[in-house]
N, C-alpha and C. Protein backbone atom coordinates (compact mmCIF):
# COMPACT_ATOMS: atom_id res chain seq x y z
N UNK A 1 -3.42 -15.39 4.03
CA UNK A 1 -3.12 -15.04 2.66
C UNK A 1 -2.38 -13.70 2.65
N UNK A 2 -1.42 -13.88 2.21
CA UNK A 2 -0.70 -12.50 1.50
C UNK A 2 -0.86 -12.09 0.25
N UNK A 3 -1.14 -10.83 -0.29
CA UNK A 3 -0.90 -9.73 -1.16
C UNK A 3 -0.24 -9.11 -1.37
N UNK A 4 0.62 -9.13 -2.61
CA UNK A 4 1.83 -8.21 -3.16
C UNK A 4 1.34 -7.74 -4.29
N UNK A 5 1.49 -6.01 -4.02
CA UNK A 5 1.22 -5.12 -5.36
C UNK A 5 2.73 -4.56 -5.83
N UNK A 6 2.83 -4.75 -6.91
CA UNK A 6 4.02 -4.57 -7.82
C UNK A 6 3.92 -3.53 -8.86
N UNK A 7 4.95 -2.91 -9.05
CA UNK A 7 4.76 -1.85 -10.45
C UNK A 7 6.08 -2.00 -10.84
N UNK A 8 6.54 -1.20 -12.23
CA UNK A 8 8.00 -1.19 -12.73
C UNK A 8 8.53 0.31 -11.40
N UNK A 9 7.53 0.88 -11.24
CA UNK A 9 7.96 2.09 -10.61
C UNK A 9 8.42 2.30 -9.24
N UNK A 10 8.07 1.18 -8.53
CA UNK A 10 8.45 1.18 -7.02
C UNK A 10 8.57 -0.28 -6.53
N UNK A 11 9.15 -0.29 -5.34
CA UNK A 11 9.73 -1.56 -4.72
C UNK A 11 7.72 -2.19 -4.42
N UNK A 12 8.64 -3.46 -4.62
CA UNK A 12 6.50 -4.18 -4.48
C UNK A 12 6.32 -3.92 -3.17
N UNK A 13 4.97 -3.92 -2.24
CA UNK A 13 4.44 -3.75 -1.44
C UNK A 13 3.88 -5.13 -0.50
N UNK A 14 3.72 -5.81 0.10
CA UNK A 14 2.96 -6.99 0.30
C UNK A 14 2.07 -6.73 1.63
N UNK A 15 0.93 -6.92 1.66
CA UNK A 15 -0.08 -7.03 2.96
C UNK A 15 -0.76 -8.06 3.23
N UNK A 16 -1.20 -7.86 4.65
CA UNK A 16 -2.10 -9.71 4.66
C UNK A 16 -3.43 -9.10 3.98
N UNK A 17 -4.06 -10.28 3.18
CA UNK A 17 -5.23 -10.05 2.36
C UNK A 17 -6.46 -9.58 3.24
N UNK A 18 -6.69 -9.33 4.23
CA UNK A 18 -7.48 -8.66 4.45
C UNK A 18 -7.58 -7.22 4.20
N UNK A 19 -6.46 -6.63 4.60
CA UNK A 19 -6.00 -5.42 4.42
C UNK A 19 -5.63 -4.67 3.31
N UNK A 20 -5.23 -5.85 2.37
CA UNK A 20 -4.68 -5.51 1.14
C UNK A 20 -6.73 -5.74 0.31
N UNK A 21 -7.49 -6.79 0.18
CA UNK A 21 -8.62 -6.57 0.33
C UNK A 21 -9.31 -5.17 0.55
N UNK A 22 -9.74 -4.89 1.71
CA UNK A 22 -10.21 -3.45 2.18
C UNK A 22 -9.67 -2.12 1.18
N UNK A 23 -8.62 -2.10 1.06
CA UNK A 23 -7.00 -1.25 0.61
C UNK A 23 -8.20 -1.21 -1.29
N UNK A 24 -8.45 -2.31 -1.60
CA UNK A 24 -8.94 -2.45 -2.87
C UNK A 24 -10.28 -2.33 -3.12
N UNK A 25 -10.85 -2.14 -1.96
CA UNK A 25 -12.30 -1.77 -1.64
C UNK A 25 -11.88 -0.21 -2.02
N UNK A 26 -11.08 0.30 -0.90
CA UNK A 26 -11.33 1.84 -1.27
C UNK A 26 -10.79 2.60 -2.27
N UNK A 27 -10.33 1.83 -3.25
CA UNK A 27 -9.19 2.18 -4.35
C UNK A 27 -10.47 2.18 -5.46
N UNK A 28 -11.81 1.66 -5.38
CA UNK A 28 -13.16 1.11 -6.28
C UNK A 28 -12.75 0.17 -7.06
N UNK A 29 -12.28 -0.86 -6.77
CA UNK A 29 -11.39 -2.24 -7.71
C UNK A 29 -12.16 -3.29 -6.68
N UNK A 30 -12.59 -4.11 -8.07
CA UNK A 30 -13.01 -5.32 -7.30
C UNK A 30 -12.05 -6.16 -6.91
N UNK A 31 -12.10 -6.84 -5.64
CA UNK A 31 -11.64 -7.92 -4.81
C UNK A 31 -10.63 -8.60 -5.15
N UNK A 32 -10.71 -8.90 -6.58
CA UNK A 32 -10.19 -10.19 -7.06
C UNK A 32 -8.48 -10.01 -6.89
N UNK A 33 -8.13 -11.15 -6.53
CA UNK A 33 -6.60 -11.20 -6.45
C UNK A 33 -6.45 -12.64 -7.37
N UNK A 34 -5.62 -13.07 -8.23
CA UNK A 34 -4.44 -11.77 -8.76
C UNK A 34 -5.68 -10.84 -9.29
N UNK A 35 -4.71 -9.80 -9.63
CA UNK A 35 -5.71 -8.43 -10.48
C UNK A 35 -5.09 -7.73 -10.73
N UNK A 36 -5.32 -6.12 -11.94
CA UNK A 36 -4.53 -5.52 -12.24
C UNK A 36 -5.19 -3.91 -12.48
N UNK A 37 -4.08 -3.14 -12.24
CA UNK A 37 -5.14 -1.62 -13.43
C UNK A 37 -3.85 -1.28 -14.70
N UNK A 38 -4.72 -0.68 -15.26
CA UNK A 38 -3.62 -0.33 -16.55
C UNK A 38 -2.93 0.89 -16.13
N UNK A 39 -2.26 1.66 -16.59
CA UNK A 39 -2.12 2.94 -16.75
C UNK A 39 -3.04 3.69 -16.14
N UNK A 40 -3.36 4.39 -17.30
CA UNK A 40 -4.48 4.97 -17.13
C UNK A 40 -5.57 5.04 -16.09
N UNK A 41 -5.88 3.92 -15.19
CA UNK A 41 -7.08 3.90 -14.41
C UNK A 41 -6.04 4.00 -13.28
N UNK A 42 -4.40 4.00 -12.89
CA UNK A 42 -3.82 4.35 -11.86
C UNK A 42 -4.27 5.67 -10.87
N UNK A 43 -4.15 6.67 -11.51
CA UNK A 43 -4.49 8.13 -11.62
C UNK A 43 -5.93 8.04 -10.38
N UNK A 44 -6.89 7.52 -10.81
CA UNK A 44 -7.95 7.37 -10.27
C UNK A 44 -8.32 6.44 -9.16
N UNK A 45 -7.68 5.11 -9.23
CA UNK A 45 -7.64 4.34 -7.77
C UNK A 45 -6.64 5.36 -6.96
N UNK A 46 -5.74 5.70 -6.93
CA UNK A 46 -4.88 6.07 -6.16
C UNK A 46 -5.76 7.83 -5.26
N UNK A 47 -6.50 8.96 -6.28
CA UNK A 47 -7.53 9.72 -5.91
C UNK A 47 -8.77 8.86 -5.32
N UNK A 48 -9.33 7.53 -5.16
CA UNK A 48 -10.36 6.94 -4.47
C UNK A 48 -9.88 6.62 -3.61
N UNK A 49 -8.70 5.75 -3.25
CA UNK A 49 -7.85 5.58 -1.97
C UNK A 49 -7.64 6.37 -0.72
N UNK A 50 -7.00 7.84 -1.28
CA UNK A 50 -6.72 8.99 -0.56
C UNK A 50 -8.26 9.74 -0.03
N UNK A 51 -9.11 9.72 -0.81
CA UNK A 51 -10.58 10.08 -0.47
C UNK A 51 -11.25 9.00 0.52
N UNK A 52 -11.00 7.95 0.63
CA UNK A 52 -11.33 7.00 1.33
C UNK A 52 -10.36 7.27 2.75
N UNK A 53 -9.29 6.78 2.74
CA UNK A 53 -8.22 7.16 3.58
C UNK A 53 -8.66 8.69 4.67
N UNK A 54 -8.71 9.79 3.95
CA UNK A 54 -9.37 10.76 4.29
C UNK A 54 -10.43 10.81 5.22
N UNK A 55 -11.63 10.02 4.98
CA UNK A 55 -12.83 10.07 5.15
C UNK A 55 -12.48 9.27 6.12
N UNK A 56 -11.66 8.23 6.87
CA UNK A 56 -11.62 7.44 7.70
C UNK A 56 -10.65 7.72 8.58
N UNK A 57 -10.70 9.01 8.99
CA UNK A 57 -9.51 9.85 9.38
C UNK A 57 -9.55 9.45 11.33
N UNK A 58 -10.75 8.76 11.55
CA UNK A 58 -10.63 8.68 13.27
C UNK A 58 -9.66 8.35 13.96
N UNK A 59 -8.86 8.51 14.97
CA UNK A 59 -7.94 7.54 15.77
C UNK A 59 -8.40 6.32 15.56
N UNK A 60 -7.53 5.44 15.92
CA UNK A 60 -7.65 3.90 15.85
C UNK A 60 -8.36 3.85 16.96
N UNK A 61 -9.27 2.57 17.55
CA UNK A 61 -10.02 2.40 18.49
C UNK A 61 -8.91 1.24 19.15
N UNK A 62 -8.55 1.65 20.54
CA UNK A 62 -6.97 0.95 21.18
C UNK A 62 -8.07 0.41 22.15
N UNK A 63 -7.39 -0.87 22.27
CA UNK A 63 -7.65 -1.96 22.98
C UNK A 63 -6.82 -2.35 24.81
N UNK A 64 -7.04 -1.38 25.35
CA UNK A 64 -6.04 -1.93 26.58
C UNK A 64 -5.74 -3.32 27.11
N UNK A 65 -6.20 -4.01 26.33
CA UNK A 65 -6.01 -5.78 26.87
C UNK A 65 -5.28 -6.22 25.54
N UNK A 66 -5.32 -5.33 24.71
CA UNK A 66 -4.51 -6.27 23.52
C UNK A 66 -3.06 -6.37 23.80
N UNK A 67 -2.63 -7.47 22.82
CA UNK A 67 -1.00 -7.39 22.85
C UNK A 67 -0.46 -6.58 21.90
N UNK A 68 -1.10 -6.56 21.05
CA UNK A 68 -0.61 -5.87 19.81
C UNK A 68 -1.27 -4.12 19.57
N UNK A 69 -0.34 -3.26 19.56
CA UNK A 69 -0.63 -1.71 18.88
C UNK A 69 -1.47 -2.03 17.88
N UNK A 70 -2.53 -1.06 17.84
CA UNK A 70 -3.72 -0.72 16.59
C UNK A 70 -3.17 0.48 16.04
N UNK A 71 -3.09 -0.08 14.27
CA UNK A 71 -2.45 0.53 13.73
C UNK A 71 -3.64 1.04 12.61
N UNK A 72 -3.71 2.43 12.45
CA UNK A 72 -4.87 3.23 11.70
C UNK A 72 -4.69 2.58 9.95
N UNK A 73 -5.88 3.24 9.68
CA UNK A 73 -5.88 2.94 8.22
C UNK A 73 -4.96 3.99 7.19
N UNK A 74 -4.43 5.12 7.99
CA UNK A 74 -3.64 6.02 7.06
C UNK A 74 -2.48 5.21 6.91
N UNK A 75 -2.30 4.74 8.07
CA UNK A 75 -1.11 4.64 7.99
C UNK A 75 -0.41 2.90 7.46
N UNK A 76 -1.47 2.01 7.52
CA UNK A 76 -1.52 0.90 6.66
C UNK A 76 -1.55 1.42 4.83
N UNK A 77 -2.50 2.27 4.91
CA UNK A 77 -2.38 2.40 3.25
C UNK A 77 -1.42 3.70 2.36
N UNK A 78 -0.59 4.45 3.87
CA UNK A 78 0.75 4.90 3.19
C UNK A 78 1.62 4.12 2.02
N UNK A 79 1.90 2.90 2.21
CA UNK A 79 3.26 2.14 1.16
C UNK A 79 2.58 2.04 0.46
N UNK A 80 0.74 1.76 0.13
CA UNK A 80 0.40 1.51 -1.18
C UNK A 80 0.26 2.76 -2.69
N UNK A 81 -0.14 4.11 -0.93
CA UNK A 81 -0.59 5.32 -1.87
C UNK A 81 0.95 5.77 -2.21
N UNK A 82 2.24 5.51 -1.74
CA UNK A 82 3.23 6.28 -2.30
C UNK A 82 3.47 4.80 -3.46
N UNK A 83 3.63 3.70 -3.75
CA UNK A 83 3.28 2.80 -4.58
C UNK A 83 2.84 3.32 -5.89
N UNK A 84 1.56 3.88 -5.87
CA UNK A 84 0.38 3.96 -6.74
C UNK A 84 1.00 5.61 -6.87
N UNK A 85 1.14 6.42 -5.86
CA UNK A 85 1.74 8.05 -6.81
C UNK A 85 2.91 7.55 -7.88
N UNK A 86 3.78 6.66 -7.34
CA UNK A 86 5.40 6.67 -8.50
C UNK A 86 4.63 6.09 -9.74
N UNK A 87 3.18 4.99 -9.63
CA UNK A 87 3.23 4.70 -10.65
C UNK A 87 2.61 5.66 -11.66
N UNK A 88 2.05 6.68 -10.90
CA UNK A 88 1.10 7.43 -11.71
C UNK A 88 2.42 7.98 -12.44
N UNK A 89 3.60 8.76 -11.53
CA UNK A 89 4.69 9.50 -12.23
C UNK A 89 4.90 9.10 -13.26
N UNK A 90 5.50 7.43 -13.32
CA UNK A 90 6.24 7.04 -14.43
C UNK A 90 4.92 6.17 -15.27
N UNK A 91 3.96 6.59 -15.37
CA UNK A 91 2.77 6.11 -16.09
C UNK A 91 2.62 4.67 -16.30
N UNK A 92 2.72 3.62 -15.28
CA UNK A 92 2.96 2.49 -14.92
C UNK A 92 1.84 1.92 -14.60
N UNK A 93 1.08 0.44 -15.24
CA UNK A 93 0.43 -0.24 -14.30
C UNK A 93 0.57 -0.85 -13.16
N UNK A 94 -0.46 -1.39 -12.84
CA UNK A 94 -0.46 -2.19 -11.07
C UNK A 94 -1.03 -3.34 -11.14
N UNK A 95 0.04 -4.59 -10.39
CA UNK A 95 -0.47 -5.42 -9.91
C UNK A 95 -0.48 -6.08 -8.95
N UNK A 96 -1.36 -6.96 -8.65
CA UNK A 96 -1.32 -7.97 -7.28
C UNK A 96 -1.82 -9.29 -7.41
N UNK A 97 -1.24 -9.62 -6.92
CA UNK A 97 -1.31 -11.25 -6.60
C UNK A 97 -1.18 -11.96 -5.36
């Protein structure tokens, strides 16, 4: 499953739903896809995100047998938190589907 969060304020975003999931865990928004915030509650997922983000500040735990680079949680939920700042700018809701 894929997830795309959209605003009038920035190019949409899309993640695989797990990530985009989690991403909405730490934003304090329930689960549900599609889903939305108004205005107003932008301001505040986007400060729960970055506090979350923050708090989960460890190196990634790297796998020497994997094929694939482990990629941290800052840096997965960069496109959403610059996403969610333009919308705060231009006082924009958010959605995903």
């Amino acid at each position: 499953m894929l997830v795309t969060f959209t605003t009038k304020a920035y190019a949409d975003i899309t993640m695989f739903g797990d990530i985009a999931i989690a991403m909405l865990k730490m934003m304090g928004h329930s689960v549900t896809v599609p889903g939305a915030l108004r205005a107003e509650d932008v301001p505040e997922a986007l400060r729960q995100l970055k506090t979350a983000v923050a708090a989960n500040n460890a190196p990634p735990h790297t796998d020497k047998d994997a094929d694939e680079p482990v990629v941290s949680t800052a840096h997965r939920a960069m496109p959403l938190i610059d996403l969610l700042a333009a919308a705060v700018k231009d006082g924009c809701g958010v959605m995903w589907k």
